[in-house]
N, C-alpha and C. Protein backbone atom coordinates (compact mmCIF):
# COMPACT_ATOMS: atom_id res chain seq x y z
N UNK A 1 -145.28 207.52 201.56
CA UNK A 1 -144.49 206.63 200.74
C UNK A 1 -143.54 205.86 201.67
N UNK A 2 -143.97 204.30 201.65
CA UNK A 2 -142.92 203.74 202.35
C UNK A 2 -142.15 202.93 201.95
N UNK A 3 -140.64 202.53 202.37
CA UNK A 3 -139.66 201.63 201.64
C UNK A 3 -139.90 200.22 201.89
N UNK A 4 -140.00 199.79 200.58
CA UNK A 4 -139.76 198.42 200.51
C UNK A 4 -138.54 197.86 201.49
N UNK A 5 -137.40 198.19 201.45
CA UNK A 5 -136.09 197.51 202.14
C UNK A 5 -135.95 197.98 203.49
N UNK A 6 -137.63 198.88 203.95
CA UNK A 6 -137.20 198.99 205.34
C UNK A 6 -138.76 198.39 206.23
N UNK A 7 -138.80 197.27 205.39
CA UNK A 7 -139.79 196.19 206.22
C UNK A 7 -139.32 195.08 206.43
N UNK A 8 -139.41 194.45 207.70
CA UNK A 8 -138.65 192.82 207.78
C UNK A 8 -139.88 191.98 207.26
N UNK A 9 -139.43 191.05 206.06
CA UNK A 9 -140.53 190.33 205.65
C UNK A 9 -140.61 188.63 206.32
N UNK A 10 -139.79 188.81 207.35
CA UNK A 10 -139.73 187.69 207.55
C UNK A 10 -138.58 186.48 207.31
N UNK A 11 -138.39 185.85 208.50
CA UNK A 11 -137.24 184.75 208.16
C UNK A 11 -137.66 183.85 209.18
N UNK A 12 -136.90 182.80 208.34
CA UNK A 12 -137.60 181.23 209.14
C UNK A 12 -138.48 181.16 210.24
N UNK A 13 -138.98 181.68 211.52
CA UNK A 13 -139.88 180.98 211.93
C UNK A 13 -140.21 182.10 212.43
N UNK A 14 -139.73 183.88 212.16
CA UNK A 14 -139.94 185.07 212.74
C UNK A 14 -141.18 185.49 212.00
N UNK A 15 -142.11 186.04 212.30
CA UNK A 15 -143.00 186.73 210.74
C UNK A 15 -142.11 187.72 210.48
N UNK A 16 -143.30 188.41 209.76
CA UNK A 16 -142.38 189.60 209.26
C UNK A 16 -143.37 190.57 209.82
N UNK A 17 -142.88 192.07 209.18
CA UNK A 17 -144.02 192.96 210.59
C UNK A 17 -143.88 194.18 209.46
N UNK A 18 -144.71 195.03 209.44
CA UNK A 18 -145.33 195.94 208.47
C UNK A 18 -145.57 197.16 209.67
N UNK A 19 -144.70 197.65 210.32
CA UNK A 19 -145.27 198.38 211.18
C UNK A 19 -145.24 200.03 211.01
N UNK A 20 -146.11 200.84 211.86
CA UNK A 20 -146.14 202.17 211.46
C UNK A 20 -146.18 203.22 212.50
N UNK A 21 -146.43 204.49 212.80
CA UNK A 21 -146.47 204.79 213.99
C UNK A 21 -147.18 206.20 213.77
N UNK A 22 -147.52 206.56 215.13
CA UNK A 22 -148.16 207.95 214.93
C UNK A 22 -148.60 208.28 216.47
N UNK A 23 -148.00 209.75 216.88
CA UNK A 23 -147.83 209.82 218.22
C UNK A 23 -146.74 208.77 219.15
N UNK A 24 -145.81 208.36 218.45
CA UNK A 24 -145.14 207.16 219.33
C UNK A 24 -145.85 206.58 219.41
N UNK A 25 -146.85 205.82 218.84
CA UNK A 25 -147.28 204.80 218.90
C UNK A 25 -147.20 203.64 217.87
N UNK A 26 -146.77 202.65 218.16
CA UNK A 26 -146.41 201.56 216.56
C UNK A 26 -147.61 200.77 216.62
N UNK A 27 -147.97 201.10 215.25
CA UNK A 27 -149.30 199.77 215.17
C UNK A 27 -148.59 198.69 213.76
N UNK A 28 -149.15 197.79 213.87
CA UNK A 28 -149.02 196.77 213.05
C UNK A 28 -150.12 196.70 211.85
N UNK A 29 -149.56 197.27 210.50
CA UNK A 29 -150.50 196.88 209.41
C UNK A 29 -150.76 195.93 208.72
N UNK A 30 -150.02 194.90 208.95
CA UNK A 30 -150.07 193.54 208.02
C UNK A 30 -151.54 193.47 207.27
N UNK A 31 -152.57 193.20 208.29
CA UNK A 31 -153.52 192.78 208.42
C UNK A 31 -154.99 193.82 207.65
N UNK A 32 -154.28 194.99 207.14
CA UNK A 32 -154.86 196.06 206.86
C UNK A 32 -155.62 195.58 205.54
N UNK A 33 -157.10 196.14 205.06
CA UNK A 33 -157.68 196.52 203.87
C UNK A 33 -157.47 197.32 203.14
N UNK A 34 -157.70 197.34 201.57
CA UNK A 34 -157.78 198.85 201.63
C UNK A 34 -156.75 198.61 199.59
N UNK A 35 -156.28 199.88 199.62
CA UNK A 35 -155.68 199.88 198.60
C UNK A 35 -154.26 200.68 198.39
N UNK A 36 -153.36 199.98 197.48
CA UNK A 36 -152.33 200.42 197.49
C UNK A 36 -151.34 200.73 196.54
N UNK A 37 -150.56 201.23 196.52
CA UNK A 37 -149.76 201.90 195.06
C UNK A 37 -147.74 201.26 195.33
N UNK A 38 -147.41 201.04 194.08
CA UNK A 38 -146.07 199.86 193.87
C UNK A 38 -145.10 201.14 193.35
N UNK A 39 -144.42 202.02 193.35
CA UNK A 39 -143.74 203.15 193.06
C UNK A 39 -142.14 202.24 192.86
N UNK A 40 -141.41 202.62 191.63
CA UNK A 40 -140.47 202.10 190.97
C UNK A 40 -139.22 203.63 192.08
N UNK A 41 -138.17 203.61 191.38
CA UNK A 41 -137.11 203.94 192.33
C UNK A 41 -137.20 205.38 191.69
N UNK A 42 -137.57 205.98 190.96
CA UNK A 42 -137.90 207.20 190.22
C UNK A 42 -139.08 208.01 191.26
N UNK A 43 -139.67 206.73 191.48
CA UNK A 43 -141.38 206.99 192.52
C UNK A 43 -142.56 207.10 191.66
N UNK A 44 -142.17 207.00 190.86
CA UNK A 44 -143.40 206.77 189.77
C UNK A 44 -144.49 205.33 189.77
N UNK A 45 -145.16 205.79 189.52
CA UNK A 45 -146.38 204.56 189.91
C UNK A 45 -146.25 203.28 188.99
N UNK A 46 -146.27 202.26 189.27
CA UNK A 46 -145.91 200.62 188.74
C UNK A 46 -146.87 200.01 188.54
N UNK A 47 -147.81 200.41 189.79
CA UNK A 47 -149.02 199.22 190.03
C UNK A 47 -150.09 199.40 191.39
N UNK A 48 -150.45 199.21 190.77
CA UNK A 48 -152.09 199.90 192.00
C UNK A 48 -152.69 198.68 191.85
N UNK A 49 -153.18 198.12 193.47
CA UNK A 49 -153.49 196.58 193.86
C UNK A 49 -154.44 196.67 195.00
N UNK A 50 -155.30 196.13 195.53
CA UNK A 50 -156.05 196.16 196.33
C UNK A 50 -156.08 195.10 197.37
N UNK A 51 -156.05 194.76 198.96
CA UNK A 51 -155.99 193.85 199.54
C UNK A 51 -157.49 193.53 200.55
N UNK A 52 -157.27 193.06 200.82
CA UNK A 52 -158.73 192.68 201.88
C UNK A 52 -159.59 191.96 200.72
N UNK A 53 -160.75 192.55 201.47
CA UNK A 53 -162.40 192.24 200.26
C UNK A 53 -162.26 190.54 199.52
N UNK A 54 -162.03 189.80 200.76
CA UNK A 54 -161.77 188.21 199.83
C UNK A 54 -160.24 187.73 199.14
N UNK A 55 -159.39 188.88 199.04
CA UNK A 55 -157.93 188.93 198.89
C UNK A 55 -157.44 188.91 200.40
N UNK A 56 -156.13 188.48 200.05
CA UNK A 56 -155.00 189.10 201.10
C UNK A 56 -154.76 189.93 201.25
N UNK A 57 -154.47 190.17 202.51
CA UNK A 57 -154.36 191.14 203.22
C UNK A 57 -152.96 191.92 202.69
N UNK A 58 -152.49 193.04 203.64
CA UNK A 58 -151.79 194.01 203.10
C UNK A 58 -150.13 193.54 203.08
N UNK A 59 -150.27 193.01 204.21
CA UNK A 59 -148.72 192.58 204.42
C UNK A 59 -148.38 190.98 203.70
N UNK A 60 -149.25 190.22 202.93
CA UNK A 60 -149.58 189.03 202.08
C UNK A 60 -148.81 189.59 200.43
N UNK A 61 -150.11 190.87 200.12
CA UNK A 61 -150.29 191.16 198.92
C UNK A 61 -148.78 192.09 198.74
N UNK A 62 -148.20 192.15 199.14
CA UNK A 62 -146.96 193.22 198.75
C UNK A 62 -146.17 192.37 199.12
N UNK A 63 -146.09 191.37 199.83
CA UNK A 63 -144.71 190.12 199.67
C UNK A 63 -144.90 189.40 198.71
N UNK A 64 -146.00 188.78 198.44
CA UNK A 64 -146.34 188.50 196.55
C UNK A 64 -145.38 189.20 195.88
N UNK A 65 -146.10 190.65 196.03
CA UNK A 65 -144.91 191.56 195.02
C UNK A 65 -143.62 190.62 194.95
N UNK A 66 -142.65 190.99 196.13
CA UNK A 66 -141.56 190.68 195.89
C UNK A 66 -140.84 189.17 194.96
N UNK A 67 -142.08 188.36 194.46
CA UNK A 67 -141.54 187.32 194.44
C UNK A 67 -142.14 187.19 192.42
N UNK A 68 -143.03 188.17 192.23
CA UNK A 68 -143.87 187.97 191.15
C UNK A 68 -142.97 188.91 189.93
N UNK A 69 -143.50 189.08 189.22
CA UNK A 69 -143.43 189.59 187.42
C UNK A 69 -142.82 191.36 188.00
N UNK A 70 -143.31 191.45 189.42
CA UNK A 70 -142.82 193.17 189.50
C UNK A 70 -141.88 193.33 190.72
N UNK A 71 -141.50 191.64 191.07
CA UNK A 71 -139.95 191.57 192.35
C UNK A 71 -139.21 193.08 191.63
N UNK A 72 -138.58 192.94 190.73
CA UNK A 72 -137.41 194.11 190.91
C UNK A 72 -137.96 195.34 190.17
N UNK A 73 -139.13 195.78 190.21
CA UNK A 73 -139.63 196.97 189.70
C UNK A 73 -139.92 197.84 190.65
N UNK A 74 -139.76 197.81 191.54
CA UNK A 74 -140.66 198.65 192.80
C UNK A 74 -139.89 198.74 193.85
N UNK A 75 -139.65 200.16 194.79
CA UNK A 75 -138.64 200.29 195.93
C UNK A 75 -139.47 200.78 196.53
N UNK A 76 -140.92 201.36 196.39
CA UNK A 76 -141.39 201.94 197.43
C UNK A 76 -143.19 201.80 197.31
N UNK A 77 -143.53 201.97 198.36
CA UNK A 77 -145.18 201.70 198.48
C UNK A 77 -145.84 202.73 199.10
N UNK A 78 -147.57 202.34 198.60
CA UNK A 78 -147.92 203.80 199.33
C UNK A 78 -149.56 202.68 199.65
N UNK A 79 -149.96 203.17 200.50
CA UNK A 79 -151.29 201.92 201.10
C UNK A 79 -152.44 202.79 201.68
N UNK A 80 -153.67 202.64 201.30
CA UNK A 80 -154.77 203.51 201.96
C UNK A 80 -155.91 202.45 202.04
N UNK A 81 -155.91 202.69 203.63
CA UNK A 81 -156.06 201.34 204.20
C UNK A 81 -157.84 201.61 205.25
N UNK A 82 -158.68 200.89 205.11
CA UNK A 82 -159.99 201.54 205.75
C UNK A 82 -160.01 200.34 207.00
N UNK A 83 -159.41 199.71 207.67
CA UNK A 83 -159.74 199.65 208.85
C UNK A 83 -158.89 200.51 209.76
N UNK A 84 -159.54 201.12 210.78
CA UNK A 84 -159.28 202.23 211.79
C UNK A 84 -158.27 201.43 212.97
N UNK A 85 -157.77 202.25 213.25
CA UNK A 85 -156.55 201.93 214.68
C UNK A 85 -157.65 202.49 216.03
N UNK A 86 -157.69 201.08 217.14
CA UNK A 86 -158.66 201.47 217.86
C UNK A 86 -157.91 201.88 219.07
N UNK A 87 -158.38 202.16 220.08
CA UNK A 87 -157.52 203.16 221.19
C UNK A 87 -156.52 202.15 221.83
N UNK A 88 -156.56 200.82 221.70
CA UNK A 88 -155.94 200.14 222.10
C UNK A 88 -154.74 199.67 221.41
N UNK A 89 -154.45 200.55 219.98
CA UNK A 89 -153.38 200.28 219.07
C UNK A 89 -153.20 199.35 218.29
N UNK A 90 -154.93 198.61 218.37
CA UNK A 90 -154.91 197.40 217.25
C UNK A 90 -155.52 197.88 216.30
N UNK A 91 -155.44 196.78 215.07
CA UNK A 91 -156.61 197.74 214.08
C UNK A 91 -157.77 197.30 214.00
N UNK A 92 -158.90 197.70 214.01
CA UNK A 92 -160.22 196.99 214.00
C UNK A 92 -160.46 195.78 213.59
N UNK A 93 -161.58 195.19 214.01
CA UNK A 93 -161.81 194.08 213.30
C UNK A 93 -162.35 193.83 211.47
N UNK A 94 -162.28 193.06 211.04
CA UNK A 94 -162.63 192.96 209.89
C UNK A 94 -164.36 193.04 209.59
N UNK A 95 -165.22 193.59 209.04
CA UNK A 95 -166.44 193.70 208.82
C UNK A 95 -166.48 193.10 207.99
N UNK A 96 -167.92 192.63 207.63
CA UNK A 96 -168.57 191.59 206.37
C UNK A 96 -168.19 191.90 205.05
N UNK A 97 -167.73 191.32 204.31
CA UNK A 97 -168.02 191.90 202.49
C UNK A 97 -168.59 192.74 201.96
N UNK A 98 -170.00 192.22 202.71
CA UNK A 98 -171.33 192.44 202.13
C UNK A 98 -171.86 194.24 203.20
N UNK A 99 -170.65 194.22 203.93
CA UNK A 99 -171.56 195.66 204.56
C UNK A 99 -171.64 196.78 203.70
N UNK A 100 -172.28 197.68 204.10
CA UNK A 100 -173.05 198.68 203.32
C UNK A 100 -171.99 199.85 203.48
N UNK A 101 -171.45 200.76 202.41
CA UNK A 101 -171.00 201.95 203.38
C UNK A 101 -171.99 203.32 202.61
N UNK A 102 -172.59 204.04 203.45
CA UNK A 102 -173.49 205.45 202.90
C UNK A 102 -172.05 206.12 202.85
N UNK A 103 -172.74 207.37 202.03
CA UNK A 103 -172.15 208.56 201.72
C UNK A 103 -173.21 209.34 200.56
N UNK A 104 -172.29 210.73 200.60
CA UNK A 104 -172.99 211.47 199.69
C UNK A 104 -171.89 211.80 198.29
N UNK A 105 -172.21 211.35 197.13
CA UNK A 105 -171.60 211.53 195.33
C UNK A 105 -170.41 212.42 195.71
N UNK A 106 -170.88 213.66 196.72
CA UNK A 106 -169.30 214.49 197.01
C UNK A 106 -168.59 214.23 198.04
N UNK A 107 -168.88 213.47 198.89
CA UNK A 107 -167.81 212.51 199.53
C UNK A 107 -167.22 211.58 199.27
N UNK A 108 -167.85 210.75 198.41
CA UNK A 108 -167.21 209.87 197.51
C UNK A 108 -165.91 210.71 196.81
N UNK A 109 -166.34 211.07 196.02
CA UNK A 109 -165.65 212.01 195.04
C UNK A 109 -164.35 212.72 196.16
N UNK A 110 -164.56 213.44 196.85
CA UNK A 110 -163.39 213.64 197.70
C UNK A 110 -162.60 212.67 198.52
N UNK A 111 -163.16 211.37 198.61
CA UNK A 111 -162.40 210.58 198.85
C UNK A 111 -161.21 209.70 197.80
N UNK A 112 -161.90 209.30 196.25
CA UNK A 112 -161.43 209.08 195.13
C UNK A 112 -160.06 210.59 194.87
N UNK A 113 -160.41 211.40 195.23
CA UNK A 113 -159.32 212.74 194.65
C UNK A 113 -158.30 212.09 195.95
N UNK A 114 -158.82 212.53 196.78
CA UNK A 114 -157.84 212.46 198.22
C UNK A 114 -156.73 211.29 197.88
N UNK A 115 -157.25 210.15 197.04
CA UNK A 115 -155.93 208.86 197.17
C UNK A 115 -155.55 209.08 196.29
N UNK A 116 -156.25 209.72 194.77
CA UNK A 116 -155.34 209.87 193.69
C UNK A 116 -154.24 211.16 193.86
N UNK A 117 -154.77 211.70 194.55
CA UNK A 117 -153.66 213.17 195.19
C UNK A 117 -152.46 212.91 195.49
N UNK A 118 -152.60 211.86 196.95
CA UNK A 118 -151.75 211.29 197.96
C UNK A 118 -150.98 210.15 197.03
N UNK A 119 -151.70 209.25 196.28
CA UNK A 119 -150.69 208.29 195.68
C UNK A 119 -149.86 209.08 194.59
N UNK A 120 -150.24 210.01 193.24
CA UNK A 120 -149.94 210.74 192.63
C UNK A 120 -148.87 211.86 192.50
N UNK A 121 -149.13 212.76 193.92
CA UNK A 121 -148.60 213.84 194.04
C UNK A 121 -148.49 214.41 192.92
N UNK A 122 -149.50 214.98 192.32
CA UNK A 122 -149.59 215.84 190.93
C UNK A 122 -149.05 217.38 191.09
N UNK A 123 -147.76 217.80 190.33
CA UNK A 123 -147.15 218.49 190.58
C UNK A 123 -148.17 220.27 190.79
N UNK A 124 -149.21 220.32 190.21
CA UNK A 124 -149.72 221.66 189.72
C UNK A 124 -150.92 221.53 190.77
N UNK A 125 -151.16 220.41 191.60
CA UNK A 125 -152.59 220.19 192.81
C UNK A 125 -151.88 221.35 194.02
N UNK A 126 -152.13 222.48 193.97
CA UNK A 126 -151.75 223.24 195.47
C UNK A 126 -152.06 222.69 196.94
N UNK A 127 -153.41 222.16 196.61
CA UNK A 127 -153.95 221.40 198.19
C UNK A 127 -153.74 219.96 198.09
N UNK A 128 -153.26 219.79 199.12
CA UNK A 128 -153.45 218.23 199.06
C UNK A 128 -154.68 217.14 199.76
N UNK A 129 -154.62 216.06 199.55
CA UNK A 129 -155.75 215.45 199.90
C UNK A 129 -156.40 215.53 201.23
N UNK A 130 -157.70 215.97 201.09
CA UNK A 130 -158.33 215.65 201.95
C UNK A 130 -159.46 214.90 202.76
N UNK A 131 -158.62 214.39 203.27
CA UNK A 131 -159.41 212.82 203.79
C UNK A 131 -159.91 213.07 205.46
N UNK A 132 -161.17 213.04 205.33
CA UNK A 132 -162.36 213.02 206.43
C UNK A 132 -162.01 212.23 207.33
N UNK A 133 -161.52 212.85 208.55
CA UNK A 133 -161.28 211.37 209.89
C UNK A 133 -160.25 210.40 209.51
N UNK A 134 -159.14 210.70 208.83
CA UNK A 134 -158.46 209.55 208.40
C UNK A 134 -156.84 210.12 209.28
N UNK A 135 -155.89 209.63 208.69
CA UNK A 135 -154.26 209.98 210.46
C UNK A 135 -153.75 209.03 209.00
N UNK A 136 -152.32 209.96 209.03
CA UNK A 136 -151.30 209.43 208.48
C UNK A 136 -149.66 208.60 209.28
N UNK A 137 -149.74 207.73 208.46
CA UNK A 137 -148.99 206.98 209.58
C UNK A 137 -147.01 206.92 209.00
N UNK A 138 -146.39 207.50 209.73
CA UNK A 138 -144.85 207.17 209.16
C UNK A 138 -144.51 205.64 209.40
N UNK A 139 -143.41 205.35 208.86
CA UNK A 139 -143.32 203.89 208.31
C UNK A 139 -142.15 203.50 209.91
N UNK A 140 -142.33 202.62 210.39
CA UNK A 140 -140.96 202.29 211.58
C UNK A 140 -140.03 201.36 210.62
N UNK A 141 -138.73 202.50 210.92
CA UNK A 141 -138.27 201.28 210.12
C UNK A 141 -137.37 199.73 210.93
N UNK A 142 -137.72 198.98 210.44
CA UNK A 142 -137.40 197.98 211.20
C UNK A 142 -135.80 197.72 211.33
N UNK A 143 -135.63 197.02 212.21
CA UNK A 143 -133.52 196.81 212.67
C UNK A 143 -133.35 195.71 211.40
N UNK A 144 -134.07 194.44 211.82
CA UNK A 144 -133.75 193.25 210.89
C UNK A 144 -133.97 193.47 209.21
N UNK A 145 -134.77 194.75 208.90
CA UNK A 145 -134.92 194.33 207.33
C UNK A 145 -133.64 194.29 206.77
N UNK A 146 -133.92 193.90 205.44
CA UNK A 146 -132.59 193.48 204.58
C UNK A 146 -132.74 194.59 203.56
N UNK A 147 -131.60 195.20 204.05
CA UNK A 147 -131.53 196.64 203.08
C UNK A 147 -130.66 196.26 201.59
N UNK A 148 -131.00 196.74 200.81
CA UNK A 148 -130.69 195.77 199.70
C UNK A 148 -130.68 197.35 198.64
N UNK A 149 -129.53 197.57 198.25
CA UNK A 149 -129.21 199.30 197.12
C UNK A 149 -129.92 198.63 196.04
N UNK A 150 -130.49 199.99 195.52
CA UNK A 150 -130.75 200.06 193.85
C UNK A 150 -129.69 199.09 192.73
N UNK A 151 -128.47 199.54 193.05
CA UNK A 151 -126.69 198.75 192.59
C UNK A 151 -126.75 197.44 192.95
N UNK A 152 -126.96 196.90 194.24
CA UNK A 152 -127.10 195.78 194.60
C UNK A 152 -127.96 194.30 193.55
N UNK A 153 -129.22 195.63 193.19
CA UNK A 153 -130.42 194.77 192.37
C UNK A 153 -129.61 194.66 191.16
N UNK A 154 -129.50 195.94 190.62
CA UNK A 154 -129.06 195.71 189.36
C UNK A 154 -127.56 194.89 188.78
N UNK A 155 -127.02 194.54 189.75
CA UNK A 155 -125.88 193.73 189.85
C UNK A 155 -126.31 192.24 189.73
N UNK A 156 -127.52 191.73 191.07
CA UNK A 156 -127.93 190.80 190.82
C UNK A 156 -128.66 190.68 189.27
N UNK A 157 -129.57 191.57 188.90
CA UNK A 157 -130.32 191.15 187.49
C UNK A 157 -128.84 190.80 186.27
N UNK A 158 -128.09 191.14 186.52
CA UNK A 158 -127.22 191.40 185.26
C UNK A 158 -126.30 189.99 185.39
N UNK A 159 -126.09 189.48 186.52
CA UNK A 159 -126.01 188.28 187.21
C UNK A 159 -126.67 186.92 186.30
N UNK A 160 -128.15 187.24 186.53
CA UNK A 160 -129.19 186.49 186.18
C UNK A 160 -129.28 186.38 184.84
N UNK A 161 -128.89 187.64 184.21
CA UNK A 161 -129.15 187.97 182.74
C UNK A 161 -127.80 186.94 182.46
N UNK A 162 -126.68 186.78 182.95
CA UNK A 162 -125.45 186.29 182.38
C UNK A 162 -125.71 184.82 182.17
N UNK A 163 -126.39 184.03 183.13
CA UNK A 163 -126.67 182.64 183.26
C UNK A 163 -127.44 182.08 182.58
N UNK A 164 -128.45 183.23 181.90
CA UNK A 164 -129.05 182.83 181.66
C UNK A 164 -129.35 182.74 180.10
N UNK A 165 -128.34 183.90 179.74
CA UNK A 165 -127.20 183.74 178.30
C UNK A 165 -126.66 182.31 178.03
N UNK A 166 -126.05 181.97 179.14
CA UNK A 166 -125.44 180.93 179.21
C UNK A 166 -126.00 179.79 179.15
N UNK A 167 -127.18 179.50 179.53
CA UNK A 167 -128.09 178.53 179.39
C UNK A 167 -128.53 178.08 178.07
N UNK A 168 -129.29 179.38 177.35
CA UNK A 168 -129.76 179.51 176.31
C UNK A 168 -128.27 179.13 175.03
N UNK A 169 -126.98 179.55 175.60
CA UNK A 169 -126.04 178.92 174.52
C UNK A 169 -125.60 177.52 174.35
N UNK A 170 -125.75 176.60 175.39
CA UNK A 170 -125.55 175.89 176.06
C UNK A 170 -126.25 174.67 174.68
N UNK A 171 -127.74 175.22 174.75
CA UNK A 171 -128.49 174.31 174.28
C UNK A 171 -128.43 173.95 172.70
């Protein structure tokens, strides 16, 4: 589970950077496939979204977030992402649409449990997910993001809500 307010999304001519680490090593996910979960400040699930596959990418599709119908619903994210980190600390290249992936009905199936596990955390699951060849990555948190309180939001919405009283009396 990683924080929304501890990614720099970017300012005027800087990008922004989605980065993660594992072994001291920081890789950059922006660019990642895959699928991902929108967790409200409780941590409860909001919204499950998918990036790559003809969509935007990971670090695209969750700055959307911030700007769409679920900007102030969501403080934290969770992303399960299928291109691999190669020894050189980049992440693979992107493969065709159209490629094929084999497996067998119970690998599938343990892969489907494994993200609903991991995004979920179902209180009464004793084991947790297990995912074949896959590395979990902690979140870096960045210097520049804009840390922004729960209080902060709800100050601004109530803000918004006032003006917008005001508008509507106006007329």
């Amino acid at each position: 589970m990683w924080r929304r307010d501890s990614v720099f999304w970017g300012h005027g001519q800087r990008e922004g950077e989605l980065k993660g680490f594992r072994s001291g090593r920081d890789i950059d996910f922006r660019k990642q496939i895959g699928v991902y979960v929108l967790y409200d400040e409780a941590r409860r699930a909001v919204y499950v979204g998918q990036s790559g596959s003809g969509r935007d990418r990971l670090f695209a599709r969750l700055s959307s977030h911030r700007r769409d119908r679920l900007a102030l619903r969501w403080q934290y994210f969770s992303w399960f992402g299928l291109l691999t980190v190669n020894k050189s600390g980049k992440l693979s290249r992107w493969d065709k649409q159209a490629k094929r992936v084999y497996g067998t009905i119970g690998s599938m199936l343990n892969e489907i449990e494994g993200v609903l596990i991991a995004a979920t955390e179902p209180p009464f699951n004793r084991q947790g997910a297990k995912f074949k060849g896959s590395h979990r990555y902690k979140q870096r948190l960045h210097a520049d993001a804009e840390r922004v309180e729960l209080s902060e939001l709800r100050d601004m919405l109530r803000r918004i809500s006032k003006k917008i009283d005001k508008l509507r009396k106006k007329k």
